[in-house]
C-alpha atoms as a PDB file:
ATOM      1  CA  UNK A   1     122.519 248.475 232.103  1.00  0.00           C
ATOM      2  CA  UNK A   2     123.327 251.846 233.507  1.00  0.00           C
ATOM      3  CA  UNK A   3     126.974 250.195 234.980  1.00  0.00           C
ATOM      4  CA  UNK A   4     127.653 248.877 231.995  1.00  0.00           C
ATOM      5  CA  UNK A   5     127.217 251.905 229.908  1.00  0.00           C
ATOM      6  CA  UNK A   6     129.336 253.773 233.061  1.00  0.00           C
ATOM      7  CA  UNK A   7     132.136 250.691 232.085  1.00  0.00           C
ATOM      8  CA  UNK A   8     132.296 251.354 228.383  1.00  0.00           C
ATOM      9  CA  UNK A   9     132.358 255.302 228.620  1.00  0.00           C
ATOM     10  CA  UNK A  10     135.483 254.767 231.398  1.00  0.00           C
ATOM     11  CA  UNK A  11     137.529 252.389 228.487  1.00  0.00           C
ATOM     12  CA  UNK A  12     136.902 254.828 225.801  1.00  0.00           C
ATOM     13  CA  UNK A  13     138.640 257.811 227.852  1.00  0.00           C
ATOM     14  CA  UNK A  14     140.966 255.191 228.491  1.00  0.00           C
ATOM     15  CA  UNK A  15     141.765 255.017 224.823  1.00  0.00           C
ATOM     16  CA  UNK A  16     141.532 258.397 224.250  1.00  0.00           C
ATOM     17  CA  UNK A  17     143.976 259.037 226.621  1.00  0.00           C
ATOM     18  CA  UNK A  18     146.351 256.344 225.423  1.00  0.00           C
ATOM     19  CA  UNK A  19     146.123 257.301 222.066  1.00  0.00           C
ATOM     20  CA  UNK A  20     147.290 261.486 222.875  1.00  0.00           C
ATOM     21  CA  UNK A  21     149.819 259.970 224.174  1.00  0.00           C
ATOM     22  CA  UNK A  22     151.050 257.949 221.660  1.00  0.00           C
ATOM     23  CA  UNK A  23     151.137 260.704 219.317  1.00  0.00           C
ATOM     24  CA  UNK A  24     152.600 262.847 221.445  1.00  0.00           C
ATOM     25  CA  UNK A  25     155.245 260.134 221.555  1.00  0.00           C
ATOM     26  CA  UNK A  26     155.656 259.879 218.101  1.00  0.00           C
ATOM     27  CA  UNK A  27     156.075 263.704 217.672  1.00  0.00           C
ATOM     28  CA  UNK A  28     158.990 264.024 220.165  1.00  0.00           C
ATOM     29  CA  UNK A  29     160.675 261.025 218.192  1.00  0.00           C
ATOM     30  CA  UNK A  30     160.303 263.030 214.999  1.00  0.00           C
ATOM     31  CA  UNK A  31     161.252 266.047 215.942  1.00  0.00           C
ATOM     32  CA  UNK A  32     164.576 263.966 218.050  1.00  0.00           C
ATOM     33  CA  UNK A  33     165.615 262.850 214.863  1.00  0.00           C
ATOM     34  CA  UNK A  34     164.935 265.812 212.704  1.00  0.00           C
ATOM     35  CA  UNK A  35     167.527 267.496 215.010  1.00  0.00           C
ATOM     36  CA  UNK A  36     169.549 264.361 214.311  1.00  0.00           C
ATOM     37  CA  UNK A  37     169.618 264.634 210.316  1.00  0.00           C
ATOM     38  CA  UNK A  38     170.180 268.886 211.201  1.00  0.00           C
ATOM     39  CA  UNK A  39     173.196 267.837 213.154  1.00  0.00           C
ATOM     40  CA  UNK A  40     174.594 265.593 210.731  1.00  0.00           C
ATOM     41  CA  UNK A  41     176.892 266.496 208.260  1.00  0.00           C
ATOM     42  CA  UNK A  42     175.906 265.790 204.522  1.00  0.00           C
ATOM     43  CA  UNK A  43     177.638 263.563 203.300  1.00  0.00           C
ATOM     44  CA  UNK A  44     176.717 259.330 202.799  1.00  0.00           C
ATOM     45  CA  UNK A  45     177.228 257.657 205.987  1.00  0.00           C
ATOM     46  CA  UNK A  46     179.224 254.451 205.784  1.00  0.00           C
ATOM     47  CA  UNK A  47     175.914 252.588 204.795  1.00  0.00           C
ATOM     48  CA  UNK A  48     175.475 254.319 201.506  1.00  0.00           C
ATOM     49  CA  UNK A  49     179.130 254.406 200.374  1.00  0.00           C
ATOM     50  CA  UNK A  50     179.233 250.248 201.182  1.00  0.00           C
ATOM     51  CA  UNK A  51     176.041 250.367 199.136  1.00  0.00           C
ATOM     52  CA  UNK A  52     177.383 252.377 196.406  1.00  0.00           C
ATOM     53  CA  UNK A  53     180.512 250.683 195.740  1.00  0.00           C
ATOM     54  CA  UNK A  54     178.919 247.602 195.792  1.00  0.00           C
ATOM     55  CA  UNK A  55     176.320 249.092 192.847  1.00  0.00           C
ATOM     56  CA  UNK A  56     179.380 250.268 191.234  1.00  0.00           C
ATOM     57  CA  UNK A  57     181.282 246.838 191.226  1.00  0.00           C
ATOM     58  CA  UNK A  58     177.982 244.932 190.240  1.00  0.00           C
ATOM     59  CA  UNK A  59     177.959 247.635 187.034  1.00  0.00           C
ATOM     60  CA  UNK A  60     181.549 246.888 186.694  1.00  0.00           C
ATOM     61  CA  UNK A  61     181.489 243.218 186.629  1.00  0.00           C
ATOM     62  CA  UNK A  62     177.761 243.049 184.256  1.00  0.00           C
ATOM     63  CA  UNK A  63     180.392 245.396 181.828  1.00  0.00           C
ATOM     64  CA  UNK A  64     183.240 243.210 182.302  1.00  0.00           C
ATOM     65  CA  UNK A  65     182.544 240.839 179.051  1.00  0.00           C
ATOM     66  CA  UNK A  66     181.808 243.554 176.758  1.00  0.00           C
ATOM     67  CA  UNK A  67     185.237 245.138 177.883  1.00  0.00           C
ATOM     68  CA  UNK A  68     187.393 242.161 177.750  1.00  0.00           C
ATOM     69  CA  UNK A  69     185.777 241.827 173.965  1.00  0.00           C
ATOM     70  CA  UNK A  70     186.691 245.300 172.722  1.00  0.00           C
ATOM     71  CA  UNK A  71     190.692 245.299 174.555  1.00  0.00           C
ATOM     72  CA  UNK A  72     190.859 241.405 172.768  1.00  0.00           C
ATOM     73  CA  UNK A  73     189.741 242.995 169.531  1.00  0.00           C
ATOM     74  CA  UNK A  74     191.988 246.229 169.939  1.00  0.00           C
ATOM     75  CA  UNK A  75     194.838 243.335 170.839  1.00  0.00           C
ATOM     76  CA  UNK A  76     193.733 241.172 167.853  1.00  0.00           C
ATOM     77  CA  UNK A  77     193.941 244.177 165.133  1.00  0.00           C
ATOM     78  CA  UNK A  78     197.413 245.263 166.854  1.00  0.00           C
ATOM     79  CA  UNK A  79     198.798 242.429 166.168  1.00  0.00           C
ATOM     80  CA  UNK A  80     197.170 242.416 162.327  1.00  0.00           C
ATOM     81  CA  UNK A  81     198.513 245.444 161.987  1.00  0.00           C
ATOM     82  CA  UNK A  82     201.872 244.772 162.906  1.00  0.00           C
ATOM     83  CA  UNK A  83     202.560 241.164 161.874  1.00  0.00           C
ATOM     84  CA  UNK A  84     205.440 241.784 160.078  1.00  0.00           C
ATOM     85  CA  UNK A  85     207.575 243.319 163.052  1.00  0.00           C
ATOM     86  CA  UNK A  86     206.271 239.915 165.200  1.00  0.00           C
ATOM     87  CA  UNK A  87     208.142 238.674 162.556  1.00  0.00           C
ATOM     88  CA  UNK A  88     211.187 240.616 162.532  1.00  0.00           C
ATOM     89  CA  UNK A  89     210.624 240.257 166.331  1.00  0.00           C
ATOM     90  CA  UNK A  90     210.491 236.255 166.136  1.00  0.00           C
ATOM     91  CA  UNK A  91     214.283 236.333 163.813  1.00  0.00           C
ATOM     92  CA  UNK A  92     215.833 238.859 166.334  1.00  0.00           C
ATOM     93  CA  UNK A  93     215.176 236.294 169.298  1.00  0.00           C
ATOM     94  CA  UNK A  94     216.460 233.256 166.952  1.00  0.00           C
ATOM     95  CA  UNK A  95     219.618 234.983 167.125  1.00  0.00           C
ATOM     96  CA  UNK A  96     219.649 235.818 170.579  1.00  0.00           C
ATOM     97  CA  UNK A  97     218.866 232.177 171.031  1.00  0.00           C
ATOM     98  CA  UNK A  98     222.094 230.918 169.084  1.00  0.00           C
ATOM     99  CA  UNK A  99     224.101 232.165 171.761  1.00  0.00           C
ATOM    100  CA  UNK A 100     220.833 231.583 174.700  1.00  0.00           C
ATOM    101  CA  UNK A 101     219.015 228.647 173.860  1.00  0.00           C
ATOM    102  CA  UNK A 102     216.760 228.897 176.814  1.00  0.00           C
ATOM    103  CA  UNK A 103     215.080 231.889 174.517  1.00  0.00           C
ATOM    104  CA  UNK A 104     214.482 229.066 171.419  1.00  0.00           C
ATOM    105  CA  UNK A 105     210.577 228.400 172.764  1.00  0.00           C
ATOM    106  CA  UNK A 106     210.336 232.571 172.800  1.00  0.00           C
ATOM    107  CA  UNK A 107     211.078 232.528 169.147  1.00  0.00           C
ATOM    108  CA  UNK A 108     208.706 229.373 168.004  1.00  0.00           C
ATOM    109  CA  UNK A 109     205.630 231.288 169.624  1.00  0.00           C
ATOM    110  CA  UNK A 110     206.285 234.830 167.850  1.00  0.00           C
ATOM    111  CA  UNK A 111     207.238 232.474 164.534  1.00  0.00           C
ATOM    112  CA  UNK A 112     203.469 230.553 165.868  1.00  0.00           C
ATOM    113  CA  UNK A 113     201.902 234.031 166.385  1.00  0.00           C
ATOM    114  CA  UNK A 114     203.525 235.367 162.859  1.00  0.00           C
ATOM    115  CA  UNK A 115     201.990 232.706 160.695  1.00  0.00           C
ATOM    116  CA  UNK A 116     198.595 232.600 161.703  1.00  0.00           C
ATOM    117  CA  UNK A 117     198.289 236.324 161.693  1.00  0.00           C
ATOM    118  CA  UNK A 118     199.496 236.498 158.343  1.00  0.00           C
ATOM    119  CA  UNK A 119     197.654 233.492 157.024  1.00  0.00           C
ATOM    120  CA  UNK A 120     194.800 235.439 158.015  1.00  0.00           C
ATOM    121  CA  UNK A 121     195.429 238.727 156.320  1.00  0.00           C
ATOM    122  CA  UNK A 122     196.478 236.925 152.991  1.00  0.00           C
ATOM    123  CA  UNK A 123     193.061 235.084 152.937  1.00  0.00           C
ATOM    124  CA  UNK A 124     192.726 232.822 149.809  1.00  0.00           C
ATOM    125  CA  UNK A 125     192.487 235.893 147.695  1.00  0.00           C
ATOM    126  CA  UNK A 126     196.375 236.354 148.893  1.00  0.00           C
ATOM    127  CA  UNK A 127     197.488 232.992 148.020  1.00  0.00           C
ATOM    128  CA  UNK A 128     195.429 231.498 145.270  1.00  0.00           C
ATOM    129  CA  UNK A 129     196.210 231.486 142.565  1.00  0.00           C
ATOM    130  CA  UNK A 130     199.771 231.707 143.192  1.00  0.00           C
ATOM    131  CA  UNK A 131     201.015 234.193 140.983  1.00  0.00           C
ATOM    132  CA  UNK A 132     204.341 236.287 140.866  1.00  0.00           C
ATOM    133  CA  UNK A 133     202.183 239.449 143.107  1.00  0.00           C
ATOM    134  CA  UNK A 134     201.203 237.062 146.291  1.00  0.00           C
ATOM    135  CA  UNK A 135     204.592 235.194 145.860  1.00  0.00           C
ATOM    136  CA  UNK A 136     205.777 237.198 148.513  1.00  0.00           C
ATOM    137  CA  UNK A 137     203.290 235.736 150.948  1.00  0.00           C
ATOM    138  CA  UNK A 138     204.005 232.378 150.071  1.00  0.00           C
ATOM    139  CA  UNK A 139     207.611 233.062 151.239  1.00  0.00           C
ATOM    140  CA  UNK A 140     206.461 234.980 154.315  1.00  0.00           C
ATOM    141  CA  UNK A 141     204.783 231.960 155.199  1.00  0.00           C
ATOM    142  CA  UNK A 142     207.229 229.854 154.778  1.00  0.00           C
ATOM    143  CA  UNK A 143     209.857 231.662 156.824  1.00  0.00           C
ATOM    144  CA  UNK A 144     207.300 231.664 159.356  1.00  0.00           C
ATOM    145  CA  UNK A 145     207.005 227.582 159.305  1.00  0.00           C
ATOM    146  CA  UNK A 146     210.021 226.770 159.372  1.00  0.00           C
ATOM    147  CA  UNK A 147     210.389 228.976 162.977  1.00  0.00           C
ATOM    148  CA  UNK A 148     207.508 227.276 164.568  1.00  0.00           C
ATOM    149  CA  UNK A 149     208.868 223.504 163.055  1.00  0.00           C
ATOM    150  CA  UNK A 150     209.622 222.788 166.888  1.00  0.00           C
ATOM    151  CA  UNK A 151     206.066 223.915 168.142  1.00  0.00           C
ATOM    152  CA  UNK A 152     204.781 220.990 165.390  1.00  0.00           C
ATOM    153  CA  UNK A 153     206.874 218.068 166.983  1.00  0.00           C
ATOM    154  CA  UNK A 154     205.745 219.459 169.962  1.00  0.00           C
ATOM    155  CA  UNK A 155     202.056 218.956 169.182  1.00  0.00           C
ATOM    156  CA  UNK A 156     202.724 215.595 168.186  1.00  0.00           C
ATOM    157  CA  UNK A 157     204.289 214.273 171.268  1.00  0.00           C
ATOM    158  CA  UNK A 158     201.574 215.638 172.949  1.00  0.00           C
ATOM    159  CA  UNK A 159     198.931 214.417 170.857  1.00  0.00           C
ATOM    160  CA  UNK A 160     200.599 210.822 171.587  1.00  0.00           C
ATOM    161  CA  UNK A 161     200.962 211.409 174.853  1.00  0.00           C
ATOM    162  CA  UNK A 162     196.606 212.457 175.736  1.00  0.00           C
ATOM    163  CA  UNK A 163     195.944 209.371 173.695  1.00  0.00           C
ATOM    164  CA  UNK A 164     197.746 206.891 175.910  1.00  0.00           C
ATOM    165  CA  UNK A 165     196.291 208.681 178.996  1.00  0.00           C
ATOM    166  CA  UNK A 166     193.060 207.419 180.229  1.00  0.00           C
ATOM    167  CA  UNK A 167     189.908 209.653 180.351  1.00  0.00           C
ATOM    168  CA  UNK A 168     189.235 213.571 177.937  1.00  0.00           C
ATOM    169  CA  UNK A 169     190.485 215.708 181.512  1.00  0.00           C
ATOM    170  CA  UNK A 170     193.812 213.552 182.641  1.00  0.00           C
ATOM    171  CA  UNK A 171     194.508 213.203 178.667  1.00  0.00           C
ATOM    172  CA  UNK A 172     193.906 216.880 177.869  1.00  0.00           C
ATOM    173  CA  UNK A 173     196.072 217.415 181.345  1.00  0.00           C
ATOM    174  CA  UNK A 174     199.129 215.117 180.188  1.00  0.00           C
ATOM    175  CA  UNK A 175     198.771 215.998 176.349  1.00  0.00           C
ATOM    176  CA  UNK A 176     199.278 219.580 177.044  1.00  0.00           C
ATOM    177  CA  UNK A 177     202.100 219.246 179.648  1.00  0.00           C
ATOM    178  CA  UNK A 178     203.896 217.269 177.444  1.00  0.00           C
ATOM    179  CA  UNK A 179     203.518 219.301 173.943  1.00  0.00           C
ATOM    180  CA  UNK A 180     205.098 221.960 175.903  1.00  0.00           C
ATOM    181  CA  UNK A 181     207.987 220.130 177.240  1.00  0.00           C
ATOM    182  CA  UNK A 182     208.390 218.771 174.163  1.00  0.00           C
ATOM    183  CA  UNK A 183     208.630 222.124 172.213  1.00  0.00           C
ATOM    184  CA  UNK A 184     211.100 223.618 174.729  1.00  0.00           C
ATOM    185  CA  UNK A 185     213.043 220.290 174.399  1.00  0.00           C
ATOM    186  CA  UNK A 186     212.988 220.542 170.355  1.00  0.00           C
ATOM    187  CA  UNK A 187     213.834 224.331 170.512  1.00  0.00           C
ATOM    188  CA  UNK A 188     216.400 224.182 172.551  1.00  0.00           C
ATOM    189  CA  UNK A 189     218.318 221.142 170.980  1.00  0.00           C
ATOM    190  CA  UNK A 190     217.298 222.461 166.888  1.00  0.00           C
ATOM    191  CA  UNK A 191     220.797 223.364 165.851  1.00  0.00           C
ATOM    192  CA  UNK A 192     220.648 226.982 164.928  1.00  0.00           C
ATOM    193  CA  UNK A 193     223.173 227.397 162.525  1.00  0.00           C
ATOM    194  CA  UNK A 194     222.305 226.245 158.232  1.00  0.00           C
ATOM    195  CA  UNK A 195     224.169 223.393 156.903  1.00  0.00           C
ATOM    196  CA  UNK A 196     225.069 225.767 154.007  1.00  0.00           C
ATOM    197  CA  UNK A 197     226.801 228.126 156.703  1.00  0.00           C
ATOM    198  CA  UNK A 198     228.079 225.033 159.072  1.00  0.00           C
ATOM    199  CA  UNK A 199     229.549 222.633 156.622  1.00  0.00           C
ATOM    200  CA  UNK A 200     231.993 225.179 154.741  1.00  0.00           C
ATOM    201  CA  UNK A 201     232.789 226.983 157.779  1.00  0.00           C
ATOM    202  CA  UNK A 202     233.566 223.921 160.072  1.00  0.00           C
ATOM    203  CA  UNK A 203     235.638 222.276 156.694  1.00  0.00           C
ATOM    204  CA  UNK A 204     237.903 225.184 156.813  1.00  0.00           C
ATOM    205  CA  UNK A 205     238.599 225.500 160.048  1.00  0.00           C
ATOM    206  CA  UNK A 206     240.038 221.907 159.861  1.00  0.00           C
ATOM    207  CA  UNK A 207     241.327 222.223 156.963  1.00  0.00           C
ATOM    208  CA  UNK A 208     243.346 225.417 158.947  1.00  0.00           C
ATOM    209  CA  UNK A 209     243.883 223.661 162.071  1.00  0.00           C
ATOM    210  CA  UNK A 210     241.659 225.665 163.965  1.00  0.00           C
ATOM    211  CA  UNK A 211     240.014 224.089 167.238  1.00  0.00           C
ATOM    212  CA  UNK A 212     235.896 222.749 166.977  1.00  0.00           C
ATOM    213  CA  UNK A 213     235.117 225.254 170.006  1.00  0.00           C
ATOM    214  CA  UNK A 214     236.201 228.187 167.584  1.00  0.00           C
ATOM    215  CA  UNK A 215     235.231 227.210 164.356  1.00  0.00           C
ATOM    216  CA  UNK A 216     231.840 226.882 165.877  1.00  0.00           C
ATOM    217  CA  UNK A 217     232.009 230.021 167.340  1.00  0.00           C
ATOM    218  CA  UNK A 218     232.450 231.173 164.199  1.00  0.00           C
ATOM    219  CA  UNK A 219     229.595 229.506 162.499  1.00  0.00           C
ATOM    220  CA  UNK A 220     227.555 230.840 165.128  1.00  0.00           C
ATOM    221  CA  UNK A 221     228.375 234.715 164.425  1.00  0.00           C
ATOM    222  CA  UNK A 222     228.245 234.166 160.921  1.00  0.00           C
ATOM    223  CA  UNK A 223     224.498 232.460 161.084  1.00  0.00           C
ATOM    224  CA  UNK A 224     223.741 235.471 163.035  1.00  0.00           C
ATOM    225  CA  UNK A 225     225.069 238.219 161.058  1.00  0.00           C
ATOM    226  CA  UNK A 226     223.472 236.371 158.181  1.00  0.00           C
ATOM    227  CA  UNK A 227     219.812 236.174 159.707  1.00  0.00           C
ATOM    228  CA  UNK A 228     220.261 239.672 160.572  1.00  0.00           C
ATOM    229  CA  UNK A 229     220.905 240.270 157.347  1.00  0.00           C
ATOM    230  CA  UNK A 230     218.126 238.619 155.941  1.00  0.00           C
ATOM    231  CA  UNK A 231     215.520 240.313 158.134  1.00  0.00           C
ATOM    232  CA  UNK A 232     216.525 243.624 157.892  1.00  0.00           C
ATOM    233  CA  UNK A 233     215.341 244.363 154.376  1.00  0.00           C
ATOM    234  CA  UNK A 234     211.405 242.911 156.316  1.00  0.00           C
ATOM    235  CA  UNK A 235     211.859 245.336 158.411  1.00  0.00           C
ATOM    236  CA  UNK A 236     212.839 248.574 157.105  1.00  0.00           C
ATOM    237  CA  UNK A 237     209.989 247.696 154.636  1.00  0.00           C
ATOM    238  CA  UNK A 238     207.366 247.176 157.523  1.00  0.00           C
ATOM    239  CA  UNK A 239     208.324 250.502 158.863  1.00  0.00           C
ATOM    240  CA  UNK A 240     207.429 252.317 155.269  1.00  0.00           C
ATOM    241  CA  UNK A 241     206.899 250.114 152.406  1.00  0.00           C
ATOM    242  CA  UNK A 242     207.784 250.865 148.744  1.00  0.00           C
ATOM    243  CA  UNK A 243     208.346 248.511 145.857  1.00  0.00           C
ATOM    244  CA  UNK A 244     211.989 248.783 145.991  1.00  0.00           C
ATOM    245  CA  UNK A 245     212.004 247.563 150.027  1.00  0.00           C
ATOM    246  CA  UNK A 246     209.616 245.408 149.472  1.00  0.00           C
ATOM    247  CA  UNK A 247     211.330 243.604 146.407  1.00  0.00           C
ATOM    248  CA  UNK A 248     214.548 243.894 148.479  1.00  0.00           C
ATOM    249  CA  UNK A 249     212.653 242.277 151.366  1.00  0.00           C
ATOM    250  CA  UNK A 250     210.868 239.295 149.180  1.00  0.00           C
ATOM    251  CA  UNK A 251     214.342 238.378 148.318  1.00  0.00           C
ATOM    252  CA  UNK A 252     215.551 238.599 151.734  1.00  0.00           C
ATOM    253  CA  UNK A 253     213.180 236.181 152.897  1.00  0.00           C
ATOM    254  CA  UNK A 254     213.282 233.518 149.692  1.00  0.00           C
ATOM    255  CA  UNK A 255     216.864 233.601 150.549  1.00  0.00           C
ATOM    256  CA  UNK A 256     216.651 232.843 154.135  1.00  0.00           C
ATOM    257  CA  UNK A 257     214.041 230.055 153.787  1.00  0.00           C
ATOM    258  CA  UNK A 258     216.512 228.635 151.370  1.00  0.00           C
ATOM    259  CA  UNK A 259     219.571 228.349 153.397  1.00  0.00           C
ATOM    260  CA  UNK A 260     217.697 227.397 156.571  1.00  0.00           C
ATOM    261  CA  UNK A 261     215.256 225.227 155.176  1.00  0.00           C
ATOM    262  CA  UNK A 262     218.168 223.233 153.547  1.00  0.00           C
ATOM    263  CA  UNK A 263     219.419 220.270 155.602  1.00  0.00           C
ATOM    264  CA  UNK A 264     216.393 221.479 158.107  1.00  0.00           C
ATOM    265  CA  UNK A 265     214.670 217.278 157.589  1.00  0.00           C
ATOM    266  CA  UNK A 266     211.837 217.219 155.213  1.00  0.00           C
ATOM    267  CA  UNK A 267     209.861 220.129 155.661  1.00  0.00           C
ATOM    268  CA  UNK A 268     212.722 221.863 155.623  1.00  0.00           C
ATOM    269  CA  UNK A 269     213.637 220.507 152.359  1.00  0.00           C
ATOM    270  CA  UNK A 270     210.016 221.404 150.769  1.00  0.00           C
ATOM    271  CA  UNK A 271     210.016 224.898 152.078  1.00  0.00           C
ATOM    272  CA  UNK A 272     213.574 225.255 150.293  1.00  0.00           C
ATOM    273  CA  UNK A 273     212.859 224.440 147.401  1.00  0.00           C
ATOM    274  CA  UNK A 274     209.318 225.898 147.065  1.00  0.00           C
ATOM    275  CA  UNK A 275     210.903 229.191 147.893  1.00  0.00           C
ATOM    276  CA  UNK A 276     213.671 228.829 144.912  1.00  0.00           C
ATOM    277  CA  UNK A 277     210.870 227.948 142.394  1.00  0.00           C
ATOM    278  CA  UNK A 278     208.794 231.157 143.796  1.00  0.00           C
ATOM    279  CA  UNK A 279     211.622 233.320 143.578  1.00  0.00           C
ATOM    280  CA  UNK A 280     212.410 232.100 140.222  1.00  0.00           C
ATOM    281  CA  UNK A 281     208.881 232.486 138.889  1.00  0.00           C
ATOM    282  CA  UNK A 282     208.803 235.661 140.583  1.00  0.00           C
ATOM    283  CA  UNK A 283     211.727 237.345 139.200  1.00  0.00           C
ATOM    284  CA  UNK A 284     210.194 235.816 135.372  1.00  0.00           C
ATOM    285  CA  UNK A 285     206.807 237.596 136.304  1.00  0.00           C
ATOM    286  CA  UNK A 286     208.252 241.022 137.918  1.00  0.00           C
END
């Protein structure tokens, strides 16, 4: 009993032992890298910059819907605000495209853009009832349509086009490739230049002897100076407004949906002669 009691006593100086030294092992480490963290300068190591960018770009990304919302809703009320010059913006390109047809698709989306930006303004409080006050927007919204006629045929072929196609993703695929073709192919073959303009112009120039190649030339300036005309008075009255401009401008564009919308098939037609009879019932109500 007494050698056992002899045993025990020997293993608990043995653990005793091992145990001082173990924490006099574990002070030495502590005070090793105390003198480590002293030596080290103060800023993050690389470890807690990686960590903190990739905190920063998890914030970033978690606030990424809300700002995409507000810059689309800052975009949506610029363009509100200004859809008048988008369409002073979509004539300007028509007549660059008389001369550059490869621009014609530029001007059916701002004509696109125009039009459903000012259909939403008007509202049905800004069309209905038609009256000689909102007669104006009728117009505006015709001389919008009739820009955009090209982005319409182009919707159609493409409509055709994802119905013959078999299955919603290859049709959606093929409908959409095609409605796009389709309106660059329309916009770039739509002759730019009004009957009214074209038929006199091209009659006297045989009439005078004068080659095709010029007299078209000159039917091509002339459409141009004439839609330039037209849109200016939309303009000047977008920049500051007053009854004067924008009486000046209402006839501006009645006058330009008329003599484009003439001989342009039969929406053409409608939009030609809805604008005479709102003019007319305009200048009766004014």
């Amino acid at each position: 009993m007494q050698g056992n009691e002899l045993e025990l006593e020997e293993l608990r100086r043995r653990g005793r032992r091992m145990a001082a030294n173990y924490v006099e092992y574990g002070k030495a480490i502590a005070d090793r890298l105390k003198n480590a963290m002293d030596i080290a300068p103060n800023e993050p190591g690389m470890w807690d910059k990686l960590g903190d960018a990739i905190a920063d770009l998890g914030k970033a990304i978690a606030d990424l819907p809300g700002q995409v919302g507000e810059l689309l809703s800052e975009i949506g009320d610029w363009i509100k605000n200004h859809a008048d010059w988008i369409t002073v913006a979509a004539s300007v390109v028509g007549v660059v495209a008389i001369f550059c047809p490869v621009l014609a698709p530029l001007a059916v989306g701002l004509s696109a853009v125009a039009f459903f930006t000012h259909a939403a303004a008007y509202g049905v409080n800004g069309l209905f009832p038609p009256t000689g006050q909102n007669i104006g927007n009728w117009l505006t919204l015709g001389g919008d349509a009739l820009g955009m006629v090209p982005g319409f045929g182009g919707i159609k072929a493409g409509y055709k086009a994802a119905r013959g196609a078999g299955g919603v993703v290859k049709g959606s695929r093929v409908g959409i490739k095609t409605a796009v073709s389709a309106t660059k192919r329309l916009a770039k073959e739509a002759d730019p230049v009004a009957r009214v303009i074209d038929k006199p112009v091209m009659a006297a120039a045989s009439k005078l002897g004068i080659s095709r190649g010029a007299a078209l030339t000159a039917t091509e300036g002339i459409q141009a100076a004439a839609q330039l005309a037209w849109t200016a008075p939309t303009a000047v009255n977008a920049y500051a407004t007053s009854t004067g401009r924008y009486d000046t401008a209402t006839w501006g564009t009645g006058v330009a949906n008329i003599a484009t919308g003439v001989g342009g098939g039969k929406f053409g037609g409608v939009v030609a002669v809805g604008s005479s009879i709102g003019l007319g019932a305009w200048e009766l109500t004014d």
